[in-house]
N, C-alpha and C. Protein backbone atom coordinates (compact mmCIF):
# COMPACT_ATOMS: atom_id res chain seq x y z
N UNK A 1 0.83 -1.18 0.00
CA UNK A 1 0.00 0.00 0.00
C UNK A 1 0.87 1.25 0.00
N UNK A 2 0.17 1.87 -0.65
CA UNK A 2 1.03 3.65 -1.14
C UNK A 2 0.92 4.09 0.27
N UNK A 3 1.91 4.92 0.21
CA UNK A 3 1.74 5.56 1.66
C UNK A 3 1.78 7.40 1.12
N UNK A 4 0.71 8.16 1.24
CA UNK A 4 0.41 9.37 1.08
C UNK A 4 0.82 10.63 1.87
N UNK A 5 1.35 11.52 1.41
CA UNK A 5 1.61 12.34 2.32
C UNK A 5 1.40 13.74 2.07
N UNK A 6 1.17 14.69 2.81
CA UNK A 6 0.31 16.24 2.57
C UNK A 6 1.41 16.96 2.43
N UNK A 7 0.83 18.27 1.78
CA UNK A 7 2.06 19.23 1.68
C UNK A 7 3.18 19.36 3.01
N UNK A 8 2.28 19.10 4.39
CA UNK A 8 2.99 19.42 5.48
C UNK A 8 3.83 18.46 5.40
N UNK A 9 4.06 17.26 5.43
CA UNK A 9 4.63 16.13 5.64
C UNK A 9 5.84 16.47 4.86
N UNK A 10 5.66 16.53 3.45
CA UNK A 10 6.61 16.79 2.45
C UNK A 10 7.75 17.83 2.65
N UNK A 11 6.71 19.44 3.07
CA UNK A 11 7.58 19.79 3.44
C UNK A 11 8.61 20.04 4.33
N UNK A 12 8.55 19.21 5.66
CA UNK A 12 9.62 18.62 6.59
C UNK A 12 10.22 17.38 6.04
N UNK A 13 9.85 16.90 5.31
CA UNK A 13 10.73 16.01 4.56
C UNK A 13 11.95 16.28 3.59
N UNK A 14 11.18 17.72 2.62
CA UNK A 14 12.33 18.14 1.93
C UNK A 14 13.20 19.44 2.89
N UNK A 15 12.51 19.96 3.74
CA UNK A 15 13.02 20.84 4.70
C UNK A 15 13.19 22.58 3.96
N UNK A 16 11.79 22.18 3.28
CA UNK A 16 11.73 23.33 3.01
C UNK A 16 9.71 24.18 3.68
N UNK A 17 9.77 25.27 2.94
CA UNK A 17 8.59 25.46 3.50
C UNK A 17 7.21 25.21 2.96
N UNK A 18 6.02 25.05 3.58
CA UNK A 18 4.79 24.72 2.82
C UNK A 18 4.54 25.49 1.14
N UNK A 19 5.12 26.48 1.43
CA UNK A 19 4.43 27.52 0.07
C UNK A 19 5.14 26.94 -0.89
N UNK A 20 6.62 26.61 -0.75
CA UNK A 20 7.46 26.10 -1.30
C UNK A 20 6.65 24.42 -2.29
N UNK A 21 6.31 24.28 -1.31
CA UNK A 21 6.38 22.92 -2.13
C UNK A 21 4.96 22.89 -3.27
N UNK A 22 3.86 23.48 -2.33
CA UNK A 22 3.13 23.98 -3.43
C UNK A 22 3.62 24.82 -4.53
N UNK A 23 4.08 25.42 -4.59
CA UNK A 23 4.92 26.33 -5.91
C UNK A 23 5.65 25.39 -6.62
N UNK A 24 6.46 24.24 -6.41
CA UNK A 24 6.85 22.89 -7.12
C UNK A 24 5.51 22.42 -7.36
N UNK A 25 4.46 22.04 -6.54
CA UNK A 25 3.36 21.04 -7.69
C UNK A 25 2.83 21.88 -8.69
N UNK A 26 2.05 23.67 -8.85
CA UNK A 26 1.97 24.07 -9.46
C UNK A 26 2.84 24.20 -10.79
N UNK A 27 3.88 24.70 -10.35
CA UNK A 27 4.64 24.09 -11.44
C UNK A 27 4.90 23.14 -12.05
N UNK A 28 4.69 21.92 -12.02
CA UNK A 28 5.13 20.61 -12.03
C UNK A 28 5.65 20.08 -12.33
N UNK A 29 7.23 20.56 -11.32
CA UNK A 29 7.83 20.13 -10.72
C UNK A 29 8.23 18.64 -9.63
N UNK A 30 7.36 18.75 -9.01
CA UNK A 30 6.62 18.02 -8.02
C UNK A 30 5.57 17.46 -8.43
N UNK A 31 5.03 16.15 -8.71
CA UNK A 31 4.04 14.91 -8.88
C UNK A 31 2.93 15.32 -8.01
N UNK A 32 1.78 15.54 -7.73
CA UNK A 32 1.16 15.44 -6.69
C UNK A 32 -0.67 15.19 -6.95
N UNK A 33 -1.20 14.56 -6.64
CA UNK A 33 -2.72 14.37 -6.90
C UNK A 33 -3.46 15.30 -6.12
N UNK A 34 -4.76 15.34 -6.26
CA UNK A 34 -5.43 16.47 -5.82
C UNK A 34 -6.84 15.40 -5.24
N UNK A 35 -6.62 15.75 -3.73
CA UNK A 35 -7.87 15.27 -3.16
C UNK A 35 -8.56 16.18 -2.44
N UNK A 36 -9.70 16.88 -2.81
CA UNK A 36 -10.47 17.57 -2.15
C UNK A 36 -9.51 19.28 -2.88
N UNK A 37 -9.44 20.26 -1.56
CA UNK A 37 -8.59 21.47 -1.74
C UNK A 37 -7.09 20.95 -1.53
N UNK A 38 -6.76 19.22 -0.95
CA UNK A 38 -5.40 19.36 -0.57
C UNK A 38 -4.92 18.38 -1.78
N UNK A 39 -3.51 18.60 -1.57
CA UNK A 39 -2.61 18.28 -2.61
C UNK A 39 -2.06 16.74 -1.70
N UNK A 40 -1.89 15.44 -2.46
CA UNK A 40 -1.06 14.30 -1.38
C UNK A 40 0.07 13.92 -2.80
N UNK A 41 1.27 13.61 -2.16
CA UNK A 41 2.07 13.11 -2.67
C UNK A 41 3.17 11.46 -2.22
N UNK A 42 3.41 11.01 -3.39
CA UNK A 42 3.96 9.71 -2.40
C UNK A 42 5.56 9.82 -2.47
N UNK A 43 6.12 8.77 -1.82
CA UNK A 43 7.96 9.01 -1.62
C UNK A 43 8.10 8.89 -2.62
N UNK A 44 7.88 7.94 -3.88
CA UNK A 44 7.80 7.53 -5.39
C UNK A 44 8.36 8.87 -6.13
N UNK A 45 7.21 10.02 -5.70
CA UNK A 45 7.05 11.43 -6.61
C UNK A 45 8.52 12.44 -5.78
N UNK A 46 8.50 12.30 -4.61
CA UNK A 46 9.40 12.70 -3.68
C UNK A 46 10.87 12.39 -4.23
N UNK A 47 11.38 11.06 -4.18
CA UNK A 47 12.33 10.61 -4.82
C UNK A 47 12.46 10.89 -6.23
N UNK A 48 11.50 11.23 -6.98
CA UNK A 48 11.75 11.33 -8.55
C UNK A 48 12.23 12.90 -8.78
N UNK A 49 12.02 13.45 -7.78
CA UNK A 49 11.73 14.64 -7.77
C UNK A 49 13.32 15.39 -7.37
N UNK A 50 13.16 14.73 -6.29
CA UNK A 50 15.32 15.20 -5.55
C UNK A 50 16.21 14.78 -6.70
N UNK A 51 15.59 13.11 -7.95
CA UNK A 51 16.75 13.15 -8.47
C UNK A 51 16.43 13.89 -10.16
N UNK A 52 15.75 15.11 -10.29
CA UNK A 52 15.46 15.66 -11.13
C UNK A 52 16.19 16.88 -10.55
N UNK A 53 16.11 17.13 -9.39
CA UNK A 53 16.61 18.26 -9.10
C UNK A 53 18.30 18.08 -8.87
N UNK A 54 18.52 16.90 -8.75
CA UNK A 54 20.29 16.39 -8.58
C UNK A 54 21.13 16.37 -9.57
N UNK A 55 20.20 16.38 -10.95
CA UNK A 55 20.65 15.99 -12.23
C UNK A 55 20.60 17.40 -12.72
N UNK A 56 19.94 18.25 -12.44
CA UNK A 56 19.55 19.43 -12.86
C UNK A 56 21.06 20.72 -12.49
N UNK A 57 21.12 20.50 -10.79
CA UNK A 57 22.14 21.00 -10.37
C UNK A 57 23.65 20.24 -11.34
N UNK A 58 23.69 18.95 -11.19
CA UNK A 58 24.74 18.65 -11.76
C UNK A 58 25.23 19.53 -13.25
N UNK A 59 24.03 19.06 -14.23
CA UNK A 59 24.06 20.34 -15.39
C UNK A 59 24.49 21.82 -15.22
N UNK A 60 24.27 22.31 -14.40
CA UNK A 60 24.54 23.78 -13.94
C UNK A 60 26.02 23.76 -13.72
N UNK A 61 26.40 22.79 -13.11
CA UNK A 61 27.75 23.17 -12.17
C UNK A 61 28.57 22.92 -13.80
N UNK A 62 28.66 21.89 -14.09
CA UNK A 62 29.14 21.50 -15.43
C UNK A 62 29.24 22.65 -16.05
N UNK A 63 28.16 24.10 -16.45
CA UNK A 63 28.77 25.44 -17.45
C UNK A 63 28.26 25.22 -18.59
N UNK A 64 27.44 23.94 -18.52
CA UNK A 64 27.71 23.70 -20.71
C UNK A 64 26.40 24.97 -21.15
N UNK A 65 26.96 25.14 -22.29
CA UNK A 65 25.37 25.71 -23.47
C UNK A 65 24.54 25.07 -23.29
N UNK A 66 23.70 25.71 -23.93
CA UNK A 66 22.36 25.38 -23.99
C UNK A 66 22.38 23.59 -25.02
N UNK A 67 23.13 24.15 -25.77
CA UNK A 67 23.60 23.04 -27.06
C UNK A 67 24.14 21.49 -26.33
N UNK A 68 25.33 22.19 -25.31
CA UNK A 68 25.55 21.00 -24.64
C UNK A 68 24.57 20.67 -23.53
N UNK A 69 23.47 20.69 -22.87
CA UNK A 69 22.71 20.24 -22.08
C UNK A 69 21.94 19.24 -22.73
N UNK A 70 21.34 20.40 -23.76
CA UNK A 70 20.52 19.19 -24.82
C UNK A 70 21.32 17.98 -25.15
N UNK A 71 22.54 17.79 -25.48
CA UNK A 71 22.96 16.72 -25.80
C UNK A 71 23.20 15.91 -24.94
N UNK A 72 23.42 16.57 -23.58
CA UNK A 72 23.23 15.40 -22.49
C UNK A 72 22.09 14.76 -22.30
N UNK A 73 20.72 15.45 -22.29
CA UNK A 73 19.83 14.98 -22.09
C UNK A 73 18.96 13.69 -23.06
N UNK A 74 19.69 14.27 -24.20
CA UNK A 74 18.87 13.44 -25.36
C UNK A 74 20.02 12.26 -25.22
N UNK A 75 21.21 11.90 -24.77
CA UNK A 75 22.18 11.04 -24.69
C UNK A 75 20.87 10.50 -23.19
N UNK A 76 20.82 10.85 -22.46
CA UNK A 76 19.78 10.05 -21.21
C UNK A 76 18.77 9.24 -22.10
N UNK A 77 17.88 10.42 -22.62
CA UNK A 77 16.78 9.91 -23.33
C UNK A 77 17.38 8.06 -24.19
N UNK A 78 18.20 8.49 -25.33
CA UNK A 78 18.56 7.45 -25.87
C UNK A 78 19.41 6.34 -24.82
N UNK A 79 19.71 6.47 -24.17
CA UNK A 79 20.20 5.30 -22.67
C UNK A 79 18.79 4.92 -22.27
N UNK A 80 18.07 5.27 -22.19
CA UNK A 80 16.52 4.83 -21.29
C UNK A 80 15.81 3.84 -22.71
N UNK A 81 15.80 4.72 -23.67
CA UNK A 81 15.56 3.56 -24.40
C UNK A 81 16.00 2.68 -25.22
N UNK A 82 17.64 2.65 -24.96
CA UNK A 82 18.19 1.33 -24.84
C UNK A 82 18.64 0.49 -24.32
N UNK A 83 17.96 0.80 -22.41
CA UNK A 83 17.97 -0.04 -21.71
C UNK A 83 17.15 -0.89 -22.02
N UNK A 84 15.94 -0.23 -22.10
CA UNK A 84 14.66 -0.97 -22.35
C UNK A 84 14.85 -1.74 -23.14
N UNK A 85 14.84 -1.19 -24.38
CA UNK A 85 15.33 -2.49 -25.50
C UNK A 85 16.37 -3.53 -25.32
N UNK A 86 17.16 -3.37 -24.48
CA UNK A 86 18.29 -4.53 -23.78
C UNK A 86 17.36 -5.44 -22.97
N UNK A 87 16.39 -4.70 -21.84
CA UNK A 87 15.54 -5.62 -21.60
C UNK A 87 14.41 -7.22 -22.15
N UNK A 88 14.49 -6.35 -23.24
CA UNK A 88 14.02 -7.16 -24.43
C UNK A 88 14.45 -8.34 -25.31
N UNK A 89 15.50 -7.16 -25.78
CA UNK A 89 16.69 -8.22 -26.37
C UNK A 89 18.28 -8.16 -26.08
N UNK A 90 18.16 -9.15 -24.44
CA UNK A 90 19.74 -8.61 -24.10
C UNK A 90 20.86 -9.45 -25.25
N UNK A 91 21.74 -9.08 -25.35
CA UNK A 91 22.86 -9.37 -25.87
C UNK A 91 23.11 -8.32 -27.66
N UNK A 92 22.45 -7.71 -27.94
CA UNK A 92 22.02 -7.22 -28.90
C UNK A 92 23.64 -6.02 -29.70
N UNK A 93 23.49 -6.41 -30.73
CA UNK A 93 24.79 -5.54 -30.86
C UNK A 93 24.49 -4.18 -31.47
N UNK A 94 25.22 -3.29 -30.97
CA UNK A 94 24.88 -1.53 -31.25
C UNK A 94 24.72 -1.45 -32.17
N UNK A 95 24.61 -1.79 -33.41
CA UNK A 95 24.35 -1.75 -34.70
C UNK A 95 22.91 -1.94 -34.69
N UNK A 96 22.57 -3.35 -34.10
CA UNK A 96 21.53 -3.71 -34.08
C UNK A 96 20.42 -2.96 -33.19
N UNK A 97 20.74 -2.35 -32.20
CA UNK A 97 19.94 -1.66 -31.03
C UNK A 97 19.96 -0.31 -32.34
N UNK A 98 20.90 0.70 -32.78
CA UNK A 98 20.64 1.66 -33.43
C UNK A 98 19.20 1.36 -34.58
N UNK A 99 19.92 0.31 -35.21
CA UNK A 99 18.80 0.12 -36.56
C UNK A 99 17.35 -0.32 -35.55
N UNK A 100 17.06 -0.68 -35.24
CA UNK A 100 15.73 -1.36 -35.21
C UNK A 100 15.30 0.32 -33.91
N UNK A 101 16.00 1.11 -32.80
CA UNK A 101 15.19 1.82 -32.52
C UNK A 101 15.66 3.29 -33.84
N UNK A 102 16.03 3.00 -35.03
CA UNK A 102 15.69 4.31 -35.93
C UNK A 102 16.95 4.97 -34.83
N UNK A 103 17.93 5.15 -34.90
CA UNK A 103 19.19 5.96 -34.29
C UNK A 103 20.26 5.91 -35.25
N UNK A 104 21.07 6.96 -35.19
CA UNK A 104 22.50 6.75 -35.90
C UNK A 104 23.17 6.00 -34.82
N UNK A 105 24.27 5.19 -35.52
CA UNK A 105 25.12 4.11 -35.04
C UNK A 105 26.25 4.84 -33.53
N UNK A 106 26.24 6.04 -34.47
CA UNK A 106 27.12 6.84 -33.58
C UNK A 106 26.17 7.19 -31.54
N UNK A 107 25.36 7.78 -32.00
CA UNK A 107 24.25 7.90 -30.81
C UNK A 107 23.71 6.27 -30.15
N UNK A 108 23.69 5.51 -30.49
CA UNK A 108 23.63 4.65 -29.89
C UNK A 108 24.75 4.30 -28.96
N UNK A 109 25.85 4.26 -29.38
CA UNK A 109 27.24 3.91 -29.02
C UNK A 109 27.42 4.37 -28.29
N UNK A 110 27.13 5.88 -27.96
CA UNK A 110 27.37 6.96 -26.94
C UNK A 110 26.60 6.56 -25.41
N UNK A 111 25.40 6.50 -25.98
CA UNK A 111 24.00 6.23 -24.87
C UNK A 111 24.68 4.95 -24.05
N UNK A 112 25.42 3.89 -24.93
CA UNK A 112 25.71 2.20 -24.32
C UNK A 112 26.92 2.63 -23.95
N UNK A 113 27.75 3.68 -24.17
CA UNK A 113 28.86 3.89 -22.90
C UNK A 113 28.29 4.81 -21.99
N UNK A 114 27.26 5.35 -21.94
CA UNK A 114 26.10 6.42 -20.50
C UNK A 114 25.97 4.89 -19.45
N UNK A 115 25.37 3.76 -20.42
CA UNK A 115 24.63 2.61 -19.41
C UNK A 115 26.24 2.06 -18.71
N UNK A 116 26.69 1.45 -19.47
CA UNK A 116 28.24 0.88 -18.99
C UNK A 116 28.82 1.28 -17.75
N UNK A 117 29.30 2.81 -17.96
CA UNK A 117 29.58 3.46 -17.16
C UNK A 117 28.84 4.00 -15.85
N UNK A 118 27.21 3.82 -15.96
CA UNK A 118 26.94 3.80 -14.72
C UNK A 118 26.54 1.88 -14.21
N UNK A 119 27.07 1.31 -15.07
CA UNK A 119 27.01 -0.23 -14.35
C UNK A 119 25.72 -0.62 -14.69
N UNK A 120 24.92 -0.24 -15.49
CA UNK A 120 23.96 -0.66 -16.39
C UNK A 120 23.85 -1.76 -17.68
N UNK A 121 24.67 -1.74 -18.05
CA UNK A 121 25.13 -2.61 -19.55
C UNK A 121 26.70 -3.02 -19.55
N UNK A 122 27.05 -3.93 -20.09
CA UNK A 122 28.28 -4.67 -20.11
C UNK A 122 28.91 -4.79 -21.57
N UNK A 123 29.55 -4.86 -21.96
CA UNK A 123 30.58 -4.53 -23.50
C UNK A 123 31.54 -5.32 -23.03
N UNK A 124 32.37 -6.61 -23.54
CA UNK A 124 33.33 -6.55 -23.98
C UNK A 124 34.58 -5.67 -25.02
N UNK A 125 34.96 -5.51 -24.32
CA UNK A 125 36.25 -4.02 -25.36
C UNK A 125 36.57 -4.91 -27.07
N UNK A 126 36.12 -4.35 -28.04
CA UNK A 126 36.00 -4.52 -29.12
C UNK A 126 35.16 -5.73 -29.51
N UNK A 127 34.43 -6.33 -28.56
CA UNK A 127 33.39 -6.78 -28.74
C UNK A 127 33.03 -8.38 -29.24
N UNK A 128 34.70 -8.53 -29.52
CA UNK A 128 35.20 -9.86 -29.63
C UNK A 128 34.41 -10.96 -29.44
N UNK A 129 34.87 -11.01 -28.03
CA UNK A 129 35.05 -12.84 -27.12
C UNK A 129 33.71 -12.29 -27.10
N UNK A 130 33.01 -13.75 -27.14
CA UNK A 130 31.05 -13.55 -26.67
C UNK A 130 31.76 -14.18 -25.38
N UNK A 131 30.82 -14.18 -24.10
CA UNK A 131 30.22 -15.28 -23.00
C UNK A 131 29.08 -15.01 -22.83
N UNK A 132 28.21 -16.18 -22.73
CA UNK A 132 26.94 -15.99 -22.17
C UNK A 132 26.64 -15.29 -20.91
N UNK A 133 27.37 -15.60 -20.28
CA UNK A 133 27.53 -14.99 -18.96
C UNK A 133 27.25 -12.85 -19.21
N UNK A 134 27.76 -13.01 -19.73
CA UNK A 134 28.35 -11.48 -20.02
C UNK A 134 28.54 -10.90 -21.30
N UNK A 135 27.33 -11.15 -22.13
CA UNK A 135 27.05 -10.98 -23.52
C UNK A 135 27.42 -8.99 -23.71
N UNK A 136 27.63 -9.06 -24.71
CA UNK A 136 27.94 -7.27 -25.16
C UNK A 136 26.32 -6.50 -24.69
N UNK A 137 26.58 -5.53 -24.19
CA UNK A 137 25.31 -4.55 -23.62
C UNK A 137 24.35 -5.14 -22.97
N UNK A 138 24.82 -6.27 -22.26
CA UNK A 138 23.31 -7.33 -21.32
C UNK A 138 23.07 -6.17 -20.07
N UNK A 139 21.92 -5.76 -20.16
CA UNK A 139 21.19 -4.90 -19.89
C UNK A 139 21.21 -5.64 -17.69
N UNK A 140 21.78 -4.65 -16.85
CA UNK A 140 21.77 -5.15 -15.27
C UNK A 140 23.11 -6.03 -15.23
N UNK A 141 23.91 -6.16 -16.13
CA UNK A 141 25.64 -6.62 -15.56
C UNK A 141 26.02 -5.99 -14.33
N UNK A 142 26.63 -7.05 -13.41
CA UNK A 142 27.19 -6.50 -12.26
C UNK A 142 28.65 -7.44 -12.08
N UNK A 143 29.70 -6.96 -11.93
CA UNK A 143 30.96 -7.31 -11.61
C UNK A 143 30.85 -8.44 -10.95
N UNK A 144 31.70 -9.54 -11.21
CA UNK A 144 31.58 -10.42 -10.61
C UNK A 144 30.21 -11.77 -10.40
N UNK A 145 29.41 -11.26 -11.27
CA UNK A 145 28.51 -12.24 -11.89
C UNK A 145 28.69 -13.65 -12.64
């Protein structure tokens, strides 16, 4: 069972103030359903929310253009949906993940070193040696598996 919580709750949770957090759901920013005049939100929306705002700060500190943000973001975008598609069809080779989701070869490649590098997807270095164990881009590789 969801566990619900009111603007008040939230906002001693994020440790900020009531007006505050309403000014995030209005905006929306902040996830929040509407029961009656009050607003409830769950940890789900809470958590999605700190790491929108973690990723957000990170971008900032980084300096890039406008040009380079977008390209980070659309590099996320294309990682999310070629996790998914790893989900699907793990072992799949970047060629193959580009063509079938409509991507250049190059943008794919990029996105499957985003997953790699956060320990998402697995590559053998030039892609060589297969193991089942540890097929190229198997989507949830963890060291020592």
């Amino acid at each position: 069972m969801r566990n619900y919580m009111n603007t008040i709750h939230v906002a001693k949770t994020l440790g900020v103030n009531v007006q505050t957090v309403r000014h995030y759901i209005r905006k929306g920013e902040l996830q929040a359903a509407r029961v009656g005049k009050r607003y409830v939100v769950t940890q789900e929306d809470i958590d999605a929310f700190l790491e929108r705002r973690k990723e957000k700060r990170a971008l900032e500190s980084l300096e890039l253009t406008e040009r380079g943000c977008e390209m980070v973001r659309r590099i996320k975008s294309d990682a999310e949906r070629i996790l998914a598609y790893l989900n699907e069809c793990p072992g799949a080779s970047a060629g193959e993940i580009a063509s079938s989701l409509g991507m250049e070869l190059e943008e794919a490649e990029r996105a499957l070193r985003r997953l790699e590098g956060k320990g998402q997807a697995f590559c053998e270095p030039g892609g060589e040696k297969l193991d089942r164990k540890r097929d190229p881009w198997y989507p949830d590789y963890r060291v020592g598996d």
